[in-house]
Protein backbone atom coordinates (compact mmCIF):
# COMPACT_ATOMS: atom_id res chain seq x y z
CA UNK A 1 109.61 103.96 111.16
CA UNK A 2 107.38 102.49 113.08
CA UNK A 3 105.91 103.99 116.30
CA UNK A 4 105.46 101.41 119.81
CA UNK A 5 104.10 102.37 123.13
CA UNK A 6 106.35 102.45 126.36
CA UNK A 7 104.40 99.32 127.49
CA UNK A 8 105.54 97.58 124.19
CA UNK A 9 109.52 98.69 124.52
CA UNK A 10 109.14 97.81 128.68
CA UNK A 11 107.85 94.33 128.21
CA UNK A 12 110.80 94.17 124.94
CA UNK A 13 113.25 95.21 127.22
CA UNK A 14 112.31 93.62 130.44
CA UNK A 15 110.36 90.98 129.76
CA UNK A 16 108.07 88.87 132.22
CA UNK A 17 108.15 85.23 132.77
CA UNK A 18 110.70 84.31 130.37
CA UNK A 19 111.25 80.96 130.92
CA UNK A 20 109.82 77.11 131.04
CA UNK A 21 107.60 75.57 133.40
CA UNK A 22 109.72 72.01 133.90
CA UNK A 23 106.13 70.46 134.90
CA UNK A 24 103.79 72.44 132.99
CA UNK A 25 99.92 71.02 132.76
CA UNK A 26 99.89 72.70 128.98
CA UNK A 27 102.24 73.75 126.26
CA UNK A 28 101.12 75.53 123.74
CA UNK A 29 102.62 76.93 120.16
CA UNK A 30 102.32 79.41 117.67
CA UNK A 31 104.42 80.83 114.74
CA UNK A 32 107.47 79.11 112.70
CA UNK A 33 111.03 79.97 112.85
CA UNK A 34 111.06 79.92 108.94
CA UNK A 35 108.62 82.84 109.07
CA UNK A 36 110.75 84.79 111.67
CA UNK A 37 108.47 84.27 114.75
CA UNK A 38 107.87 81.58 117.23
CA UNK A 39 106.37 80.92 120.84
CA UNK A 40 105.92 78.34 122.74
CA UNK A 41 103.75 79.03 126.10
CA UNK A 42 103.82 77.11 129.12
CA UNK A 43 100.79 77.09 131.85
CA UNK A 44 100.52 75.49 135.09
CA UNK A 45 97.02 75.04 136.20
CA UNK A 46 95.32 74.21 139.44
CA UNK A 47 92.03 73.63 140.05
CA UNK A 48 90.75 75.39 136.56
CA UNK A 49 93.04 78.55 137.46
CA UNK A 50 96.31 79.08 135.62
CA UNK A 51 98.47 79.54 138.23
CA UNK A 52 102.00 80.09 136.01
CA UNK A 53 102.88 81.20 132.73
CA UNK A 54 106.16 81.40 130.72
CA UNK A 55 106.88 81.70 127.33
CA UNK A 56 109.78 80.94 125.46
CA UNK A 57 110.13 83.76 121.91
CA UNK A 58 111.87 83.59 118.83
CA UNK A 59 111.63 87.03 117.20
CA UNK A 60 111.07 91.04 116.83
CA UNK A 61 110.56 93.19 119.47
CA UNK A 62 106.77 93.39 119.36
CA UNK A 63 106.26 89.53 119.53
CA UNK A 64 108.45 89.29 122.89
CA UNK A 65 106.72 92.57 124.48
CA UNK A 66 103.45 90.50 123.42
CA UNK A 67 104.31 86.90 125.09
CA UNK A 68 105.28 88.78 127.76
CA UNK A 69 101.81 90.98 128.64
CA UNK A 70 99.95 87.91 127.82
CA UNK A 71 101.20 85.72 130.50
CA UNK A 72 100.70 88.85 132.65
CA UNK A 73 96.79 88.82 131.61
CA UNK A 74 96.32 85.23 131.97
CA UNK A 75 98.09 84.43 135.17
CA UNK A 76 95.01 84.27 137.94
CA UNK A 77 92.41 83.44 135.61
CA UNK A 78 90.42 80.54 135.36
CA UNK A 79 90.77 78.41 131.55
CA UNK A 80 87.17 80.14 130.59
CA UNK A 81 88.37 83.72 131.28
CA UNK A 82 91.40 82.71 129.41
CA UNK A 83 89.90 81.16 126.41
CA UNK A 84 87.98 84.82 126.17
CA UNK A 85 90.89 86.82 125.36
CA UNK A 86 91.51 87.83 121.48
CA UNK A 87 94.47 89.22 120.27
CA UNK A 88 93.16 92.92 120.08
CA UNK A 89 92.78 92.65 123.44
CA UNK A 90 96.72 91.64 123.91
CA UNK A 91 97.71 94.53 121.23
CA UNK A 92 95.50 96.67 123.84
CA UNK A 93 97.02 95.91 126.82
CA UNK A 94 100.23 96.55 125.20
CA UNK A 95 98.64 100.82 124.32
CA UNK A 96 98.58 99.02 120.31
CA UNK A 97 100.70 97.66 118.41
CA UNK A 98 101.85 98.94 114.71
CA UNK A 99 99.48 97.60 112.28
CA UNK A 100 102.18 95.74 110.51
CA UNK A 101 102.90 93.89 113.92
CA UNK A 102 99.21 92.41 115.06
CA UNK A 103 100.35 89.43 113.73
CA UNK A 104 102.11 89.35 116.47
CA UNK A 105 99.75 89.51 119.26
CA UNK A 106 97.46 86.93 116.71
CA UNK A 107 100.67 84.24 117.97
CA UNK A 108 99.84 84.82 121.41
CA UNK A 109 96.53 84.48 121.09
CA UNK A 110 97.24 80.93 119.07
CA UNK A 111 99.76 79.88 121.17
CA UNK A 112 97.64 80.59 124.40
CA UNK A 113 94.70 78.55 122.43
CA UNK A 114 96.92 75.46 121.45
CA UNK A 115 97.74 74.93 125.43
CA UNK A 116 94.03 75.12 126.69
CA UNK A 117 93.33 72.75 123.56
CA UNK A 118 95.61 70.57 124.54
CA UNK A 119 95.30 70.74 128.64
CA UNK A 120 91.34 69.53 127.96
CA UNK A 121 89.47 67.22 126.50
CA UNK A 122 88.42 67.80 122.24
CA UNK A 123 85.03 67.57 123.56
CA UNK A 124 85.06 69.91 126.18
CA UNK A 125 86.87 72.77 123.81
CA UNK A 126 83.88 74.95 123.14
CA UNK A 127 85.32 77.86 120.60
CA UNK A 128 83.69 81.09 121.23
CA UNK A 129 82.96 81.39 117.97
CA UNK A 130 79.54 79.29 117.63
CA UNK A 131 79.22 79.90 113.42
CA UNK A 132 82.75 77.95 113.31
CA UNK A 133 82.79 74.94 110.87
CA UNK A 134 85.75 72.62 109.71
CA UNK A 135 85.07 74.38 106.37
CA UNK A 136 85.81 77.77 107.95
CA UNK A 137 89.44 76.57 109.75
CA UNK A 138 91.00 75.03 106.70
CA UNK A 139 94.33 76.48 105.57
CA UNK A 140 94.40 79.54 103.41
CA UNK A 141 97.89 80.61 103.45
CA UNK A 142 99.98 77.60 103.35
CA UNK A 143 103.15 79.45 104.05
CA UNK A 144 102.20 80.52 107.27
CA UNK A 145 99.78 78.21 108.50
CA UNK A 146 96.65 81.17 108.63
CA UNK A 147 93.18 79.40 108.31
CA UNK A 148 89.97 80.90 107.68
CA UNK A 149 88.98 81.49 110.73
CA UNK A 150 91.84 83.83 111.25
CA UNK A 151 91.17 85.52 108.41
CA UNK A 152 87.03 85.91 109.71
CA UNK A 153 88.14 87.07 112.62
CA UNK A 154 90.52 89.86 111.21
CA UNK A 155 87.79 91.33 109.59
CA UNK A 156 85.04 91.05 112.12
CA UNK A 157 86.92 91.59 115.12
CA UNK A 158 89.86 93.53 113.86
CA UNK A 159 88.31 95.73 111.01
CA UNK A 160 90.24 94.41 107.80
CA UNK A 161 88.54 95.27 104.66
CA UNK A 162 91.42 94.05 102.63
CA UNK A 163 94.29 92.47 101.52
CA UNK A 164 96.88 94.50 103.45
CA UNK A 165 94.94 94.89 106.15
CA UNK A 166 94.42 90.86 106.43
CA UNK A 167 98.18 90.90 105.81
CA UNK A 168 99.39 92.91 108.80
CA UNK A 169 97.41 91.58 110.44
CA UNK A 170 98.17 87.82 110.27
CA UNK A 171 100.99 87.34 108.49
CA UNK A 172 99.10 85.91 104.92
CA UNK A 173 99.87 86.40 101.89
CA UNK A 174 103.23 87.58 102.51
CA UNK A 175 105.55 84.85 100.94
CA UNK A 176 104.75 83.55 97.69
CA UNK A 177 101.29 84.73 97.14
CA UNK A 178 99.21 82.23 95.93
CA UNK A 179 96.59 82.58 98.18
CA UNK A 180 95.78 86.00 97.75
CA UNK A 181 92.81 85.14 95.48
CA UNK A 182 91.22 82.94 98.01
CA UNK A 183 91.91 85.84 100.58
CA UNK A 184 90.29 88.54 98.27
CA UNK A 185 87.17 85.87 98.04
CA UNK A 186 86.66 86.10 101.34
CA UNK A 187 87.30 89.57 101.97
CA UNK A 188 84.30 90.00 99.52
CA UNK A 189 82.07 88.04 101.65
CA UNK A 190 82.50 89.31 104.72
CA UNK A 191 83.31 92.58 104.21
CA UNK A 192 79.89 92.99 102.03
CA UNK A 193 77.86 90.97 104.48
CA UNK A 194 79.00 92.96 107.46
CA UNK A 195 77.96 96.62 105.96
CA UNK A 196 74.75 95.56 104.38
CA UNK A 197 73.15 94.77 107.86
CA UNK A 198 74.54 97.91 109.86
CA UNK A 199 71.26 99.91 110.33
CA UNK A 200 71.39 103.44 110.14
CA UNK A 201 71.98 103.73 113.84
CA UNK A 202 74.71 100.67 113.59
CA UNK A 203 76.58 102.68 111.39
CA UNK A 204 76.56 105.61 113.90
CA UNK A 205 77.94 103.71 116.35
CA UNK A 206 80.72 102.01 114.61
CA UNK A 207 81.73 105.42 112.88
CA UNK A 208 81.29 106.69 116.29
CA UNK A 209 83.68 103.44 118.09
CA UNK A 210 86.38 104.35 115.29
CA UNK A 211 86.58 107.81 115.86
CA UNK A 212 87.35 106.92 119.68
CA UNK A 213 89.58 104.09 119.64
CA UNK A 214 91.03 104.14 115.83
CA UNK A 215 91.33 107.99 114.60
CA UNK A 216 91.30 109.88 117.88
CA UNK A 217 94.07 108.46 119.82
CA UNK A 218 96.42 108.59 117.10
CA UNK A 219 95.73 112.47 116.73
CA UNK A 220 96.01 112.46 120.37
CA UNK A 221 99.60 111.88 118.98
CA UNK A 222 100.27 115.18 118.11
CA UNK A 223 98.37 117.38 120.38
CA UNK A 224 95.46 116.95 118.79
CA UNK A 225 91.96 115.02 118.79
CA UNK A 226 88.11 115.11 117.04
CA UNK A 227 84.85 115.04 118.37
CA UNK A 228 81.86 113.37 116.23
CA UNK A 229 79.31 116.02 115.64
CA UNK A 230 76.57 114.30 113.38
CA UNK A 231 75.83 111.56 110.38
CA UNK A 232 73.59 112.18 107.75
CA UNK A 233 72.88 108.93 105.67
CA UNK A 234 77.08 109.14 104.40
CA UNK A 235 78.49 112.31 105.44
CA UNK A 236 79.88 112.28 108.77
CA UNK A 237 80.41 115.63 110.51
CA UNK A 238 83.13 116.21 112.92
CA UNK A 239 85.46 118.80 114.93
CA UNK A 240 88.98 118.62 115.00
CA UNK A 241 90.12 119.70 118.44
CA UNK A 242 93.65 121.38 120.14
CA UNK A 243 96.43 121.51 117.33
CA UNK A 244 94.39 119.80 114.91
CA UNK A 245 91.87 122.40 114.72
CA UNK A 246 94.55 125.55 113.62
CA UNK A 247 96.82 123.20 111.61
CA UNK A 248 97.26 124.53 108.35
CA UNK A 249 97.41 120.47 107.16
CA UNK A 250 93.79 120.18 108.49
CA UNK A 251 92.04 119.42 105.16
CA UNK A 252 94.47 116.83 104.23
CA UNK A 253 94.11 115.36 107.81
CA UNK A 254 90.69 115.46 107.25
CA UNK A 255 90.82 113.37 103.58
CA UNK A 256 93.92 111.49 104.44
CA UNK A 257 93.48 110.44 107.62
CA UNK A 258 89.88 110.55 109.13
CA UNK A 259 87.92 109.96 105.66
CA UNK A 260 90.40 106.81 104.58
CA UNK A 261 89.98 105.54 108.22
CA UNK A 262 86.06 105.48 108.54
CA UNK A 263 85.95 104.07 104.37
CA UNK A 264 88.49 101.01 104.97
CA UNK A 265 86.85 100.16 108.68
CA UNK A 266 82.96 101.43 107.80
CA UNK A 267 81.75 102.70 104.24
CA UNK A 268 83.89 103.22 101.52
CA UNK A 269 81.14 105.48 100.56
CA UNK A 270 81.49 108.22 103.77
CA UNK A 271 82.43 111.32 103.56
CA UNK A 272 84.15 113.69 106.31
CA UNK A 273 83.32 117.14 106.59
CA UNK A 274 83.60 119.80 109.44
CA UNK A 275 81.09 121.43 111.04
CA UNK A 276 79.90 125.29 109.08
């Protein structure tokens, strides 16, 4: 069973800006009914600020609660604060989302680009993403529409370092499969470019910003929570803190947990130990 925040069941079950803008400057989309989620996004804009949102949601729980914080983070900004705004940022305004539902917050974030793209100019779009090509945005996964830019961007911004996470986290790959090849390609790429130039003090800090906003606040969960102590070359030291630390599951929190975490979003080669 999957675990949501109370900000993700308040926006499910009272939901902001549900609606349709009758004049709306931009209308954006995102999703497909045939893949069990769709959104369509309204914006009224005034001198560059969005002054309204609504959206309009075809599916789960998660991809309402979404909609709904993201026309709560755009109303008041101007189109370049808006175009700024990712999708972990709408899964963190929400306190997460389940893995298996970032696809969800991805549709925001697609629907909320769709109505910018198509309130201005092609020329005046500027993606944020400078290192974009035509090449990089073709379709990968046909069944649900996820390009390769997508995919990029689940594994630099989100942390995906494979096929399931790239899965949860946009939705490919799930139907008939044939992509997954192309998916593992890429996976191969970027995942292999992006550890071989983390320095030694890189590394640190990315074991260090996984610990805080990946590992810790789920052991936060239960009472619990871990405190980086050191990193030599693989072998990351830590202390397990409140219930964590007299748990007699420790070890296997320890393997299961905090060593699968930092391998799959760092080095598959680290090692967690405790402190002697």
């Amino acid at each position: 069973m999957w675990e949501y925040s109370d900000k993700v069941k308040d926006h499910f079950k009272n939901p902001r800006n549900v609606g349709e803008i009758k004049d709306a400057d931009a209308i954006g989309q995102a999703g497909a009914l045939s893949c069990g989620d769709k959104l369509k996004l309204y914006l009224k804009i005034e001198d560059n600020i969005i002054k309204d949102a609504k959206f309009q949601t075809f599916g789960c729980g998660s991809a309402v609660a979404a909609s709904s914080i993201l026309t709560e983070m755009i109303i008041g900004k101007t189109i370049e604060e808006a175009k700024k705004i990712t999708n972990k940022q709408i899964a963190d305004e929400l306190d997460g989302l389940p893995p298996e539902k970032m696809h969800c917050s991805v549709m925001g974030r697609e629907a909320l680009e769709d109505a910018l793209k198509n309130y201005l100019n092609d020329e005046d779009w500027s993606e944020l993403d400078e290192e974009e090509t035509e090449e990089e945005s073709k379709i990968i996964c046909h069944c649900f529409g996820v390009n390769e830019k997508q995919i990029i961007d689940a594994i630099k911004i989100n942390g995906a370092k494979n096929l399931e996470d790239v899965s949860k986290l946009t939705g490919a790959a799930m139907a008939c499969g044939r992509c997954k090849d192309a998916i593992e390609a890429i996976i191969h790429t970027y995942v292999k470019e992006e550890n071989k130039v983390l320095n030694p003090i890189q590394k640190i800090i990315k074991i260090n910003n996984v610990i805080e906003t990946v590992i810790s606040p789920e052991l936060q969960k239960d009472f619990g929570d871990i405190e980086l102590i050191d990193v030599k070359d693989n072998i990351v030291i830590v202390q397990l803190k409140g219930h964590c630390s007299s748990c007699s599951n420790a070890k296997l929190t320890l393997k299961n947990f905090v060593e699968r975490k930092l391998k799959e979003l760092v080095d598959d080669e680290i090692t967690v130990t405790t402190e002697e």
